[in-house]
C-alpha atoms as a PDB file:
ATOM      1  CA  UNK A   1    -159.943 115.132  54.697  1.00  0.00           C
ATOM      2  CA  UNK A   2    -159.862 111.128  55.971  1.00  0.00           C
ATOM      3  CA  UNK A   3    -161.848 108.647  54.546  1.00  0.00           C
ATOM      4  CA  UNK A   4    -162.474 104.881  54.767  1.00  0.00           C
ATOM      5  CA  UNK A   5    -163.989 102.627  53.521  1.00  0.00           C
ATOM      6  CA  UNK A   6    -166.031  99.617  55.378  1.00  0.00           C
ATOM      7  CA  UNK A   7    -167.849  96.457  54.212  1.00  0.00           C
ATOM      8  CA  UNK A   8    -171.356  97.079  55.787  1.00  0.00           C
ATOM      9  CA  UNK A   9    -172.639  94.492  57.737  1.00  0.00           C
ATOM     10  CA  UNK A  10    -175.902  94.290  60.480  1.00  0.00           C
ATOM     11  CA  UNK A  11    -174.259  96.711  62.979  1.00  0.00           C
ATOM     12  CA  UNK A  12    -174.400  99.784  59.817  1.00  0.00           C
ATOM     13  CA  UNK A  13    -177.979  99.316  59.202  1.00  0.00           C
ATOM     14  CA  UNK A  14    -178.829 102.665  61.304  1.00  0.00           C
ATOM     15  CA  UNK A  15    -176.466 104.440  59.035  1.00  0.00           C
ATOM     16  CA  UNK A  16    -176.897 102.753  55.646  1.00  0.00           C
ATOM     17  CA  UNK A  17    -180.773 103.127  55.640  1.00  0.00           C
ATOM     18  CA  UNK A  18    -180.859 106.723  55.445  1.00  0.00           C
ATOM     19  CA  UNK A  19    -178.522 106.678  52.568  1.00  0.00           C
ATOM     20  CA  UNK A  20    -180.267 103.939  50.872  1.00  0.00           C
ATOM     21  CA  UNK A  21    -183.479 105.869  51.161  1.00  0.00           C
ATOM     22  CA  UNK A  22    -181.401 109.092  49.568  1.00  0.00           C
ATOM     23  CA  UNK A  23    -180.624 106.674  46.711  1.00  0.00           C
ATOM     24  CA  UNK A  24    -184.116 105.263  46.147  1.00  0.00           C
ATOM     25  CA  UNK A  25    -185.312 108.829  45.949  1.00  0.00           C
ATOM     26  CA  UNK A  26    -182.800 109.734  43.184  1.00  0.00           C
ATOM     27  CA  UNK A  27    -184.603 106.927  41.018  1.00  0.00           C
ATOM     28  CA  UNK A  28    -187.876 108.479  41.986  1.00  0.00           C
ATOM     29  CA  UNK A  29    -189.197 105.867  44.692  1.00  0.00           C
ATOM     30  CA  UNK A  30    -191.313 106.347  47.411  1.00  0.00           C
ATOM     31  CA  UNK A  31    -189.642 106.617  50.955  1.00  0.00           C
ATOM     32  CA  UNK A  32    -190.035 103.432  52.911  1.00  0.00           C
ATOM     33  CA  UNK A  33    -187.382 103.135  55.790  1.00  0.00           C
ATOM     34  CA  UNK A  34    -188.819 100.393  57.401  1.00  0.00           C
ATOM     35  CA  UNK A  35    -189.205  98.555  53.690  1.00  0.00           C
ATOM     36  CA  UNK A  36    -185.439  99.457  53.132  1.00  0.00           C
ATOM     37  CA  UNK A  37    -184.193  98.118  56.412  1.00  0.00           C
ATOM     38  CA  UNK A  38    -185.756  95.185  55.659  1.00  0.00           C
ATOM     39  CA  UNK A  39    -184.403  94.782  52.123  1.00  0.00           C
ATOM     40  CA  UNK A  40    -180.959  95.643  53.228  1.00  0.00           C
ATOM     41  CA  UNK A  41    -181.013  92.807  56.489  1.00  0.00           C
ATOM     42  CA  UNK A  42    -182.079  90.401  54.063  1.00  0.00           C
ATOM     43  CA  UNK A  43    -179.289  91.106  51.388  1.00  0.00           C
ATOM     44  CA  UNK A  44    -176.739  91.040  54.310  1.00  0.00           C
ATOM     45  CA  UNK A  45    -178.084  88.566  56.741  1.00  0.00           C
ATOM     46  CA  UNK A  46    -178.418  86.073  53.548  1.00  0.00           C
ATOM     47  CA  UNK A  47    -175.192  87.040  52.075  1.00  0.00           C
ATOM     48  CA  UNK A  48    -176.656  87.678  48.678  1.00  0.00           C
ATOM     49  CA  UNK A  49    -175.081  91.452  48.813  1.00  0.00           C
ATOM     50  CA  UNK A  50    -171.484  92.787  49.535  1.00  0.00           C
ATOM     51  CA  UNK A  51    -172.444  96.586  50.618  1.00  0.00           C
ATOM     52  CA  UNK A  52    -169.219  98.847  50.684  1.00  0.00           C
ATOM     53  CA  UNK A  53    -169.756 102.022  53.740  1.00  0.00           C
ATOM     54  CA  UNK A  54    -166.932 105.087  52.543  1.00  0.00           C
ATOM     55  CA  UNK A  55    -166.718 107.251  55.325  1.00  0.00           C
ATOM     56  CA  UNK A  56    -165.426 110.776  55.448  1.00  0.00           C
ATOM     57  CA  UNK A  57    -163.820 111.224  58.995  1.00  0.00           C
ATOM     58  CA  UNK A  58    -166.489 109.510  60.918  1.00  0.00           C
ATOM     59  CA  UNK A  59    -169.703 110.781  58.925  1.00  0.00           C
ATOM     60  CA  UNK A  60    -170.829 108.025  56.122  1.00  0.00           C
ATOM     61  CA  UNK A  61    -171.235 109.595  52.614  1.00  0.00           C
ATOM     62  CA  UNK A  62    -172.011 107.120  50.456  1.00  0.00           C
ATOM     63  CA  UNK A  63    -172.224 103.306  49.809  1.00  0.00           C
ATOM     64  CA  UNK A  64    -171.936 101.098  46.600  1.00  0.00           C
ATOM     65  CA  UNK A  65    -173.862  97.734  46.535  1.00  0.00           C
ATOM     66  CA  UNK A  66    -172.819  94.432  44.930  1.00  0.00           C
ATOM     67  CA  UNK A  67    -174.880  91.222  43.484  1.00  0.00           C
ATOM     68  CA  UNK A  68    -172.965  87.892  42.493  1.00  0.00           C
ATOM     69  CA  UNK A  69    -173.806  86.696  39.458  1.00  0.00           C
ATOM     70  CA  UNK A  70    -172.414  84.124  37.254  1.00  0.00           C
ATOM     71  CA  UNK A  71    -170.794  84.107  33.166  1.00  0.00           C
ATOM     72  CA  UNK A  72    -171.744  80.179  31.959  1.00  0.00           C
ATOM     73  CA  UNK A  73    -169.955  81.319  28.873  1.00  0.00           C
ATOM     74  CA  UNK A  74    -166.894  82.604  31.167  1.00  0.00           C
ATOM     75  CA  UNK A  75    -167.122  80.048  33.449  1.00  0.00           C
ATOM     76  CA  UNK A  76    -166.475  82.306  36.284  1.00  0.00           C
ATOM     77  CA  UNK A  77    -168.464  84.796  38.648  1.00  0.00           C
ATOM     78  CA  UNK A  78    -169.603  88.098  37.512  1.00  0.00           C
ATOM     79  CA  UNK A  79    -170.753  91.140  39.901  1.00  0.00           C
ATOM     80  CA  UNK A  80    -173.433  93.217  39.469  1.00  0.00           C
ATOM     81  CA  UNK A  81    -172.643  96.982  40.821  1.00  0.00           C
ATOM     82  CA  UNK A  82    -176.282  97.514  41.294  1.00  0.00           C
ATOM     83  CA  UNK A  83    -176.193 100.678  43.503  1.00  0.00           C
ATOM     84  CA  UNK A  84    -173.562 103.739  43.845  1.00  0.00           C
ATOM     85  CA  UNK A  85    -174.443 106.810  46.167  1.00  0.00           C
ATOM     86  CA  UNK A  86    -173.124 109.444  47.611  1.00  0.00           C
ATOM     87  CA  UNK A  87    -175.023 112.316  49.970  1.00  0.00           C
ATOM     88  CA  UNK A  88    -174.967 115.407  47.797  1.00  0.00           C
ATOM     89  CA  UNK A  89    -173.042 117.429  49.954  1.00  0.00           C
ATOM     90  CA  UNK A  90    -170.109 115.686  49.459  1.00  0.00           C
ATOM     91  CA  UNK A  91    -169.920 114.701  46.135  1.00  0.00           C
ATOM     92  CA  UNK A  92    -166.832 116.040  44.010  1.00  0.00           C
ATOM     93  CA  UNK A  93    -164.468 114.548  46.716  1.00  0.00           C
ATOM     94  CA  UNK A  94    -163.618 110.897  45.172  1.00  0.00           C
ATOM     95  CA  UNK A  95    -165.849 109.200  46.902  1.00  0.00           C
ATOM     96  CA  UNK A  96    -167.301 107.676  44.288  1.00  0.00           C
ATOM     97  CA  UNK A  97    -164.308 106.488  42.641  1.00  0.00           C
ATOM     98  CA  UNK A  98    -163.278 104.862  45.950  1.00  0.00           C
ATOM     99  CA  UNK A  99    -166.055 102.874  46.198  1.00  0.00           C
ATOM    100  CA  UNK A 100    -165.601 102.045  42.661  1.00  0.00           C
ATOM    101  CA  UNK A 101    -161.548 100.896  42.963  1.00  0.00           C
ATOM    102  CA  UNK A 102    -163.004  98.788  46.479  1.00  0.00           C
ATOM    103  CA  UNK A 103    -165.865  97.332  44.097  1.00  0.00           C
ATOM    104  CA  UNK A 104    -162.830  96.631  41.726  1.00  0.00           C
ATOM    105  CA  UNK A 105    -160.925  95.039  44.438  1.00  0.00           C
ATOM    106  CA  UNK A 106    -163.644  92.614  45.275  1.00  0.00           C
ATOM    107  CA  UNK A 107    -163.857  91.634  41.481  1.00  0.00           C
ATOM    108  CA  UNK A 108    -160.545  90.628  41.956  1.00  0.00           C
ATOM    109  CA  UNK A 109    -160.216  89.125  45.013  1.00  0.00           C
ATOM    110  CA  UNK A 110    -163.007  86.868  44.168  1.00  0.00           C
ATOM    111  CA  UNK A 111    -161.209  85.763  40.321  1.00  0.00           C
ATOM    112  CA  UNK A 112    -164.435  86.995  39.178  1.00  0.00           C
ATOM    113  CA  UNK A 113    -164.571  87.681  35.563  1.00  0.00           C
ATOM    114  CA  UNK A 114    -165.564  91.665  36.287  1.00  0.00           C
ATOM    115  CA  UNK A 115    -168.408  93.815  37.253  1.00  0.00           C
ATOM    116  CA  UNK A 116    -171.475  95.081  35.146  1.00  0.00           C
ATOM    117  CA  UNK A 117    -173.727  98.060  35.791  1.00  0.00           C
ATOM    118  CA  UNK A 118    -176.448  99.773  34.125  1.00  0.00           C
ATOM    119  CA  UNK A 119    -177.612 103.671  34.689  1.00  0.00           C
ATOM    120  CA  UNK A 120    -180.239 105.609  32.784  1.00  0.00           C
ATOM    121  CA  UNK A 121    -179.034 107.394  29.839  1.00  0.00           C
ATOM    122  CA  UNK A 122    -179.882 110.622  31.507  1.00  0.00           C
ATOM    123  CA  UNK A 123    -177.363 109.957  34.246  1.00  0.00           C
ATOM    124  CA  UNK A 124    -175.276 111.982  32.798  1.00  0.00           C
ATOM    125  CA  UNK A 125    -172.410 112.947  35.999  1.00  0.00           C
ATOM    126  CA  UNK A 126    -172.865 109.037  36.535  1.00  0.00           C
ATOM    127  CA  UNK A 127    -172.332 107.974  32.973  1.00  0.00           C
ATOM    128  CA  UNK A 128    -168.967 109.934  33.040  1.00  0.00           C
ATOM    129  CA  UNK A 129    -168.073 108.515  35.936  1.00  0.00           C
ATOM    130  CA  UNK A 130    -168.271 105.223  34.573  1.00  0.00           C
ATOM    131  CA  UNK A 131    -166.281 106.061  31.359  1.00  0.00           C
ATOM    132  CA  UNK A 132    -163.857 107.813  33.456  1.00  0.00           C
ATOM    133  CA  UNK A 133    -163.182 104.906  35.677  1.00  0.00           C
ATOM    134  CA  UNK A 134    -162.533 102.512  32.548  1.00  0.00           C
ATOM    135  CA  UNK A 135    -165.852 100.709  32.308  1.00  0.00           C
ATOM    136  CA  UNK A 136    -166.866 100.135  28.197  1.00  0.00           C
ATOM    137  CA  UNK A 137    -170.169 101.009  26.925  1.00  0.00           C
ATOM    138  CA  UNK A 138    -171.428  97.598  25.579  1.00  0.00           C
ATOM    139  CA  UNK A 139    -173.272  98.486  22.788  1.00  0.00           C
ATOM    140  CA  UNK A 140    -173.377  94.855  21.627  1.00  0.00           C
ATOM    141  CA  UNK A 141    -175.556  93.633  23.438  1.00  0.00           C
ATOM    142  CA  UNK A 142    -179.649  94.108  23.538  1.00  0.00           C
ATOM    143  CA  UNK A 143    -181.168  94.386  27.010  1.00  0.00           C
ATOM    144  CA  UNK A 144    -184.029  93.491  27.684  1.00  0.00           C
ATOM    145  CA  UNK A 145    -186.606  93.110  30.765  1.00  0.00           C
ATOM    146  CA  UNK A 146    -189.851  91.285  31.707  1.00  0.00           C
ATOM    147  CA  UNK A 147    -192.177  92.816  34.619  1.00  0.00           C
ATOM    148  CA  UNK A 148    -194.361  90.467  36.864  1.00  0.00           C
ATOM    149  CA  UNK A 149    -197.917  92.171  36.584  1.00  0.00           C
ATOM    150  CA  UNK A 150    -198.438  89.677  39.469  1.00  0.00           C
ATOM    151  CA  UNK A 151    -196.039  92.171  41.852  1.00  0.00           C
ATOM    152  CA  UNK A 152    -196.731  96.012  42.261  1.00  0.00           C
END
């Protein structure tokens, strides 16, 4: 088995929607490719979004999905691993992980500080994922999160 691994840019689109779409459905969204093409040109022609492509021989499985963000108290850049997905039918392979280490990679590349996620709590092959790739489980901190009733 070859893999690789890709930083995404306009020319994946055709390829990174449908997994995008696969991902959204995981968290229970409605499907909306031409709403998810959209969002993803945007992150990428703004440059608001590094978007990692891992490949297994020349079929993509999966791609990870990366905010900057920013520590005042650290002084230094943060990133947000936002989104992690790989196609069902080839999960169990690494692929995660290896968009994880390439996520890792950019933290440091960039002197950023590190990288922060959240899952739900009944994520429970991702949640052992991210203990078994040596993120902590802050339990320090609250979270907390305001909804605009002004956007549906």
């Amino acid at each position: 088995m070859t893999f690789r691994i890709t930083q995404a840019d306009l020319s994946h689109l055709s390829v990174l929607v449908p997994l995008f779409e696969a991902y959204r459905a995981f968290y229970r969204q409605p499907a909306n490719p031409a709403g998810a093409e959209d969002f993803l040109k945007a992150r990428l022609t703004q440059g608001d979004a590094t978007i990692y492509l891992v490949y297994e021989g020349d079929t993509p499985v999966g791609f990870t999905q990366l905010y900057p963000l920013f520590s005042s108290t650290q002084l230094r850049r943060l990133w947000l691993l936002n989104d992690l997905y790989v196609a069902p039918a080839f999960r169990g392979r690494g692929h995660s992980k290896r968009l994880i280490d390439r996520a890792k990679q950019l933290v440091q590349d960039t002197e950023a500080a590190g990288v922060m996620l959240e899952t739900e709590q009944s994520n429970m092959i991702g949640n052992q994922l991210y203990l078994d790739t040596n993120f902590a489980l802050d339990q320090d901190h609250n979270y907390y999160f305001w909804t605009n009733p002004n956007v549906s």
